[in-house]
C-alpha atoms as a PDB file:
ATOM      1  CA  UNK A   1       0.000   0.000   0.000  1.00  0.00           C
ATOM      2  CA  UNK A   2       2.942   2.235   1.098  1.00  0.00           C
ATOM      3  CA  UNK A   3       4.258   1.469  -2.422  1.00  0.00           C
ATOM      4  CA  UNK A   4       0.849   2.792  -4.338  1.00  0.00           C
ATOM      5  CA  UNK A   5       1.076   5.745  -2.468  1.00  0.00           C
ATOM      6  CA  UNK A   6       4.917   6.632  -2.965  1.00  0.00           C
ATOM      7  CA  UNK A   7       4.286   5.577  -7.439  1.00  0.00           C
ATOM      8  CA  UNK A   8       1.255   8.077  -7.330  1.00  0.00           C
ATOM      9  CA  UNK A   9       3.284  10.731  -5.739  1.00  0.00           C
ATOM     10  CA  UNK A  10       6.238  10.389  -7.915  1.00  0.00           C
ATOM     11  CA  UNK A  11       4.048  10.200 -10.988  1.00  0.00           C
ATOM     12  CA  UNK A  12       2.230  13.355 -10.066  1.00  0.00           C
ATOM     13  CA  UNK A  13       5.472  15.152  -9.419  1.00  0.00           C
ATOM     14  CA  UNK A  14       6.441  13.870 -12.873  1.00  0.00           C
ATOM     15  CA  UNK A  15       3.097  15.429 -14.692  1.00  0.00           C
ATOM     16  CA  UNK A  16       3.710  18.287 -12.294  1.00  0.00           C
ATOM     17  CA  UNK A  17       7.295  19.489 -13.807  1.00  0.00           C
ATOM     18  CA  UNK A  18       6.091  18.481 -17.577  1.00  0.00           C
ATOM     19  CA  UNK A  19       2.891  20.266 -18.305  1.00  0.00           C
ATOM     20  CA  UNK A  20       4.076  24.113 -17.404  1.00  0.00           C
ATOM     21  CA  UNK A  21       2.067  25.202 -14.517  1.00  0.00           C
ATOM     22  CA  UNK A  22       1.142  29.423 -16.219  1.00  0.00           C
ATOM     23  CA  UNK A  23      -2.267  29.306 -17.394  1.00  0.00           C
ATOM     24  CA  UNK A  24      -0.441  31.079 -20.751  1.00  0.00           C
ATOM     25  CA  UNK A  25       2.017  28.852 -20.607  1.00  0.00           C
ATOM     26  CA  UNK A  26      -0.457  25.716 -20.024  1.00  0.00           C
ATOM     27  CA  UNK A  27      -2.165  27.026 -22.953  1.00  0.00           C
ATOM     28  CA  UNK A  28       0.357  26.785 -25.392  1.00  0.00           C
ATOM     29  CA  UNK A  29       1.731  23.216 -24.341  1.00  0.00           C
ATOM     30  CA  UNK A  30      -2.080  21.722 -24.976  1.00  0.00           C
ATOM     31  CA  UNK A  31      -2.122  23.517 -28.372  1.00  0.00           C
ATOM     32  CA  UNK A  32       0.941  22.287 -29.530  1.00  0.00           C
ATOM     33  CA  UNK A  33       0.333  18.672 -28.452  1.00  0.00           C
ATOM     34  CA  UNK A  34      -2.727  18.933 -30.108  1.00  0.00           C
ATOM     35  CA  UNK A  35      -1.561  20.068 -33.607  1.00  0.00           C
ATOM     36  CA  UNK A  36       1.513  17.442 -32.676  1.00  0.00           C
ATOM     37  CA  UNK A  37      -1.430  14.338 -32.983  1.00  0.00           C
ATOM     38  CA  UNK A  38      -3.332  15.773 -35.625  1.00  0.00           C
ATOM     39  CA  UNK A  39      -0.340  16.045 -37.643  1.00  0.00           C
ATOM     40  CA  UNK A  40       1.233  12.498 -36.632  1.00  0.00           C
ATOM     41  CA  UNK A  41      -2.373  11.150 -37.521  1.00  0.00           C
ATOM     42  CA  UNK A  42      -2.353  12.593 -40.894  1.00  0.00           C
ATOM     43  CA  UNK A  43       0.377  11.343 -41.916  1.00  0.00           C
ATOM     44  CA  UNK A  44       0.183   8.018 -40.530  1.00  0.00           C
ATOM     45  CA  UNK A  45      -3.648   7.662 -42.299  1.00  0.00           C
ATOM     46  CA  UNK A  46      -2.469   6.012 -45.744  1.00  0.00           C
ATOM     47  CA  UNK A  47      -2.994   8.757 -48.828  1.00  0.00           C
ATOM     48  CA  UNK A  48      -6.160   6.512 -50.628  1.00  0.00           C
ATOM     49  CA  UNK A  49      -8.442   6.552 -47.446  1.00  0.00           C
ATOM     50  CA  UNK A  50      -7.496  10.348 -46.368  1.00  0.00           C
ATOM     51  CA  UNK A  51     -10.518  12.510 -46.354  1.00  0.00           C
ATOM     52  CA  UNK A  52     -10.190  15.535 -48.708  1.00  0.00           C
ATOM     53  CA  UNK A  53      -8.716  18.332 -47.327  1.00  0.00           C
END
């Protein structure tokens, strides 16, 4: 149990120091990841089934 506790507090202190903490700042990490996946999804979708653009 003591071991739960200590992976959930190390994993939040992870999250914690990756997502920026500035509501601006916050802002700008969830856009980017954003256009990151739609742009990894794009071009992983092969060209014949891609929807028109």
């Amino acid at each position: 149990m003591a071991l739960a506790g200590l992976l959930v507090g190390l994993a939040q202190s992870v999250i914690a120091g990756t997502i920026p903490q500035d509501s601006a700042d916050r802002l700008a990490w969830w856009q980017t990841y954003w256009a990151h996946r739609r742009e990894r999804s794009r071009l992983s979708t092969p060209p014949d089934s891609r929807p028109p653009a």
